[in-house]
C-alpha atoms as a PDB file:
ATOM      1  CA  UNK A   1       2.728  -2.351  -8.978  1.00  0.00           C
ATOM      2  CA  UNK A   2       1.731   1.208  -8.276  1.00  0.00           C
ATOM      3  CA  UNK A   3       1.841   2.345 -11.456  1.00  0.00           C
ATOM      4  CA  UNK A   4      -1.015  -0.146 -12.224  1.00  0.00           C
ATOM      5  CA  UNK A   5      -2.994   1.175  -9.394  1.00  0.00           C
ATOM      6  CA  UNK A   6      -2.446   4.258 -10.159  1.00  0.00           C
ATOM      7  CA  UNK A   7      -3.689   3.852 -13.846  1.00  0.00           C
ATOM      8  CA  UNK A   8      -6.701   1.566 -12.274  1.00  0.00           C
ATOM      9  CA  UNK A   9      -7.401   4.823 -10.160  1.00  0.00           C
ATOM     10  CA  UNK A  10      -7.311   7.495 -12.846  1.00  0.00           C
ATOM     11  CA  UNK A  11      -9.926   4.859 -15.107  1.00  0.00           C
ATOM     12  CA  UNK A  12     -12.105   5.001 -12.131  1.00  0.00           C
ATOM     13  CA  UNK A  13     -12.077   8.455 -11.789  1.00  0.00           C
ATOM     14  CA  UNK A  14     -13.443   8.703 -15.271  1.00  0.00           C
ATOM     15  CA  UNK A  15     -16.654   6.371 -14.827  1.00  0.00           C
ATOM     16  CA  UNK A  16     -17.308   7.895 -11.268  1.00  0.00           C
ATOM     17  CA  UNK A  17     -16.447  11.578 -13.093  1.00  0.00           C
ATOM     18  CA  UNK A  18     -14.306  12.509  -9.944  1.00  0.00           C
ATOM     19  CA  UNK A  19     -11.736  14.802  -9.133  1.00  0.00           C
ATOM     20  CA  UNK A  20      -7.732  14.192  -9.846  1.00  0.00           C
ATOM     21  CA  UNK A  21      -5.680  13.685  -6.804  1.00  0.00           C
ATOM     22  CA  UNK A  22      -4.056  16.996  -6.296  1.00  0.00           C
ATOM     23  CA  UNK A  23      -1.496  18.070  -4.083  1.00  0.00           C
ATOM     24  CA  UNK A  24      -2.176  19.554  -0.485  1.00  0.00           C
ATOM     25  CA  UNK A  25      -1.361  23.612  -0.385  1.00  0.00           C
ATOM     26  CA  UNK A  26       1.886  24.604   0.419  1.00  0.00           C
ATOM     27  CA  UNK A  27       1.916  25.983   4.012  1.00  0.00           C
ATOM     28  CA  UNK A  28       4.606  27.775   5.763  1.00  0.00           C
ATOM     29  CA  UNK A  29       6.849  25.945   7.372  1.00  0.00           C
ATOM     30  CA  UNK A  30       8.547  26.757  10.645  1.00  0.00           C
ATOM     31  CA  UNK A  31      12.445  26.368  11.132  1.00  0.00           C
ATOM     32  CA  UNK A  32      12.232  24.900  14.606  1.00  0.00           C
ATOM     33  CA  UNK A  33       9.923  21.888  13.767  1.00  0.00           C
ATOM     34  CA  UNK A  34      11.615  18.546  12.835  1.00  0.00           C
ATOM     35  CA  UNK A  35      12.321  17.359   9.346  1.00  0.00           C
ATOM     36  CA  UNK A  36      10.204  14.754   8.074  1.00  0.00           C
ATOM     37  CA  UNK A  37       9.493  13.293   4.698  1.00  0.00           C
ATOM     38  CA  UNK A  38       6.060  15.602   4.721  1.00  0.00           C
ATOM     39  CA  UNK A  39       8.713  18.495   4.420  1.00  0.00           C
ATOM     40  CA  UNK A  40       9.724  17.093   0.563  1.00  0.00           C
ATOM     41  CA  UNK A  41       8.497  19.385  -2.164  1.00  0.00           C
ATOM     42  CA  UNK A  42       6.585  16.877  -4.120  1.00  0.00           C
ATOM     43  CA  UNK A  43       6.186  17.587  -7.927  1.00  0.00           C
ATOM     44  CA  UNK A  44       3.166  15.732  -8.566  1.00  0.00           C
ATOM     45  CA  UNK A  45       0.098  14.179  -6.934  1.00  0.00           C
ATOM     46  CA  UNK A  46       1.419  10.927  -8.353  1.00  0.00           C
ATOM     47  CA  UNK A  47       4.933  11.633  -6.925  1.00  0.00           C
ATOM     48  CA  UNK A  48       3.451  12.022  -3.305  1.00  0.00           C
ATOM     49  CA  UNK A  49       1.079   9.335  -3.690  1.00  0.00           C
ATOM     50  CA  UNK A  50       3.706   6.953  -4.752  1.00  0.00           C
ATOM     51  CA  UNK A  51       5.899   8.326  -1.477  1.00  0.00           C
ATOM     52  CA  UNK A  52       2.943   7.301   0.703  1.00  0.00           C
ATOM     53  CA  UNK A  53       2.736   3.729  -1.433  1.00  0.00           C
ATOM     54  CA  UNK A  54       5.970   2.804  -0.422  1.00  0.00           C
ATOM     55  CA  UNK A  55       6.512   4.189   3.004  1.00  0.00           C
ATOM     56  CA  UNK A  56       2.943   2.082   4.059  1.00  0.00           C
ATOM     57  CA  UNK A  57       4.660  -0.845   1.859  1.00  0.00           C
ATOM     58  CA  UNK A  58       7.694  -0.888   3.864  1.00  0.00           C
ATOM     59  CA  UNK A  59       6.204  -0.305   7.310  1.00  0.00           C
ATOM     60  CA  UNK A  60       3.989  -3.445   6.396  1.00  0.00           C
ATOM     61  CA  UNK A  61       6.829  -5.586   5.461  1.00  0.00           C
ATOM     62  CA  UNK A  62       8.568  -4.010   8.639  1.00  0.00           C
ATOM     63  CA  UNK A  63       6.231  -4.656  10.899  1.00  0.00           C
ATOM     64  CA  UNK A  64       5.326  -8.316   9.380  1.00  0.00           C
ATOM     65  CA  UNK A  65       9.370  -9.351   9.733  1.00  0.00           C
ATOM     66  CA  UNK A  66       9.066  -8.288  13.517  1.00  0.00           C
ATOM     67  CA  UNK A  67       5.819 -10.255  13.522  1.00  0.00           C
ATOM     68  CA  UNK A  68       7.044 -13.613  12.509  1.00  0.00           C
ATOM     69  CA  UNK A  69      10.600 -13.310  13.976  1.00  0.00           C
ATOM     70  CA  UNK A  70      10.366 -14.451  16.789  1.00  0.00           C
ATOM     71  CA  UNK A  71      12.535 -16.880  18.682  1.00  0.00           C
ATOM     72  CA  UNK A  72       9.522 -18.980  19.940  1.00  0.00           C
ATOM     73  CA  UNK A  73       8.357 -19.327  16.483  1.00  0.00           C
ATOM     74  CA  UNK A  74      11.356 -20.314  15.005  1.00  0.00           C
ATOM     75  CA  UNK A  75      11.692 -23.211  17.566  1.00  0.00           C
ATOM     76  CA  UNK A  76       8.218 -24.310  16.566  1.00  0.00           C
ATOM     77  CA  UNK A  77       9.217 -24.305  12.850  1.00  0.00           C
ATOM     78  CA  UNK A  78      12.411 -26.297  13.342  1.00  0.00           C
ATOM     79  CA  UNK A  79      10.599 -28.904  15.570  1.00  0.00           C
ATOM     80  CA  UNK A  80       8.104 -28.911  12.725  1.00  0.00           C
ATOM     81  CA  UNK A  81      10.365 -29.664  10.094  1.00  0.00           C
ATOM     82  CA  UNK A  82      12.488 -32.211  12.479  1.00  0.00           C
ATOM     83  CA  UNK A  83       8.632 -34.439  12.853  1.00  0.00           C
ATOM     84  CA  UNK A  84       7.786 -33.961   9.106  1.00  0.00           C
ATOM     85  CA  UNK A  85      10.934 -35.340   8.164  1.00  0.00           C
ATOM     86  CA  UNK A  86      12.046 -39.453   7.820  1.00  0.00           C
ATOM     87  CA  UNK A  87      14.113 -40.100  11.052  1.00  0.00           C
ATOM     88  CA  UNK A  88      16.741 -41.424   9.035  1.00  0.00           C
ATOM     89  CA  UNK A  89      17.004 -37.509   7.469  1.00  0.00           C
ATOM     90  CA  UNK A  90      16.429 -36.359  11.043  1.00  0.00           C
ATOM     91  CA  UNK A  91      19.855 -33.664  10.324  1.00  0.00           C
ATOM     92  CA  UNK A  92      18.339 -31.102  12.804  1.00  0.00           C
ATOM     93  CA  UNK A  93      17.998 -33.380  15.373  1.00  0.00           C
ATOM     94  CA  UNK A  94      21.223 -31.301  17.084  1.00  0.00           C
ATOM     95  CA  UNK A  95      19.429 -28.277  16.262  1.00  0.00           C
ATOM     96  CA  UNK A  96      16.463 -28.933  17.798  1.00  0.00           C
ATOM     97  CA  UNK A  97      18.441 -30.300  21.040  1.00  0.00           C
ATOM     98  CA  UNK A  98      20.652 -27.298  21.631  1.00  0.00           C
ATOM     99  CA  UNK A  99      17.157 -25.188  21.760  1.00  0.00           C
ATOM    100  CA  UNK A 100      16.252 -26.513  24.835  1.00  0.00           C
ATOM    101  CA  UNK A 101      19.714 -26.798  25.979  1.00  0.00           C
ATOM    102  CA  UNK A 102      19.884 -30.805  25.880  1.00  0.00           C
ATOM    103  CA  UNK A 103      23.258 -31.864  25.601  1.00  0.00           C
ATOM    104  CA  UNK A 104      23.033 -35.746  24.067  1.00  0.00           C
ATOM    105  CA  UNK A 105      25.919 -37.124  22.146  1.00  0.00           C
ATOM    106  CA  UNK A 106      24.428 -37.968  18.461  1.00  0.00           C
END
């Protein structure tokens, strides 16, 4: 996938006659400060770019997990799937009892 933006991005650099992602100047860096991926010696603009890709692509995905995991949303979804189902297929019936702590002998 980001090889195909990246090639998307150099064709429109060519109609728009703009400048090739290049990478940032090297600047000294000091030995107290913490180490972070911004510390990597990157070989190529496409190399750092492609870093960036990924760490935004897995922050998304991160941040989309802890979005839709939650434990109020999975109780909706099981009661969803309990009503769209035929009550003789009604197998989560126990599982949708023991959310709200109903104890009925099925």
């Amino acid at each position: 996938m980001f090889n195909k933006l990246w090639t998307e991005m150099k064709e429109k650099m060519n109609i728009y006659e703009q400048e090739p992602p290049m990478l940032p100047i090297k600047r000294y860096i000091s030995q107290n400060s913490v180490a972070s991926s911004e510390n990597f010696d990157f070989t190529t603009a496409k190399h750092r770019f492609k870093a960036i890709y990924f760490e935004t692509l897995d922050t998304l995905v991160g941040e989309l997990d802890e979005r839709f995991k939650q434990p109020g949303l999975e109780r909706v979804r099981i009661l969803e799937d309990a009503l769209l189902l035929d009550p003789e297929e009604w197998s989560s019936a126990k599982d949708i009892l023991s959310l709200y702590e109903v104890n009925f002998a099925i």
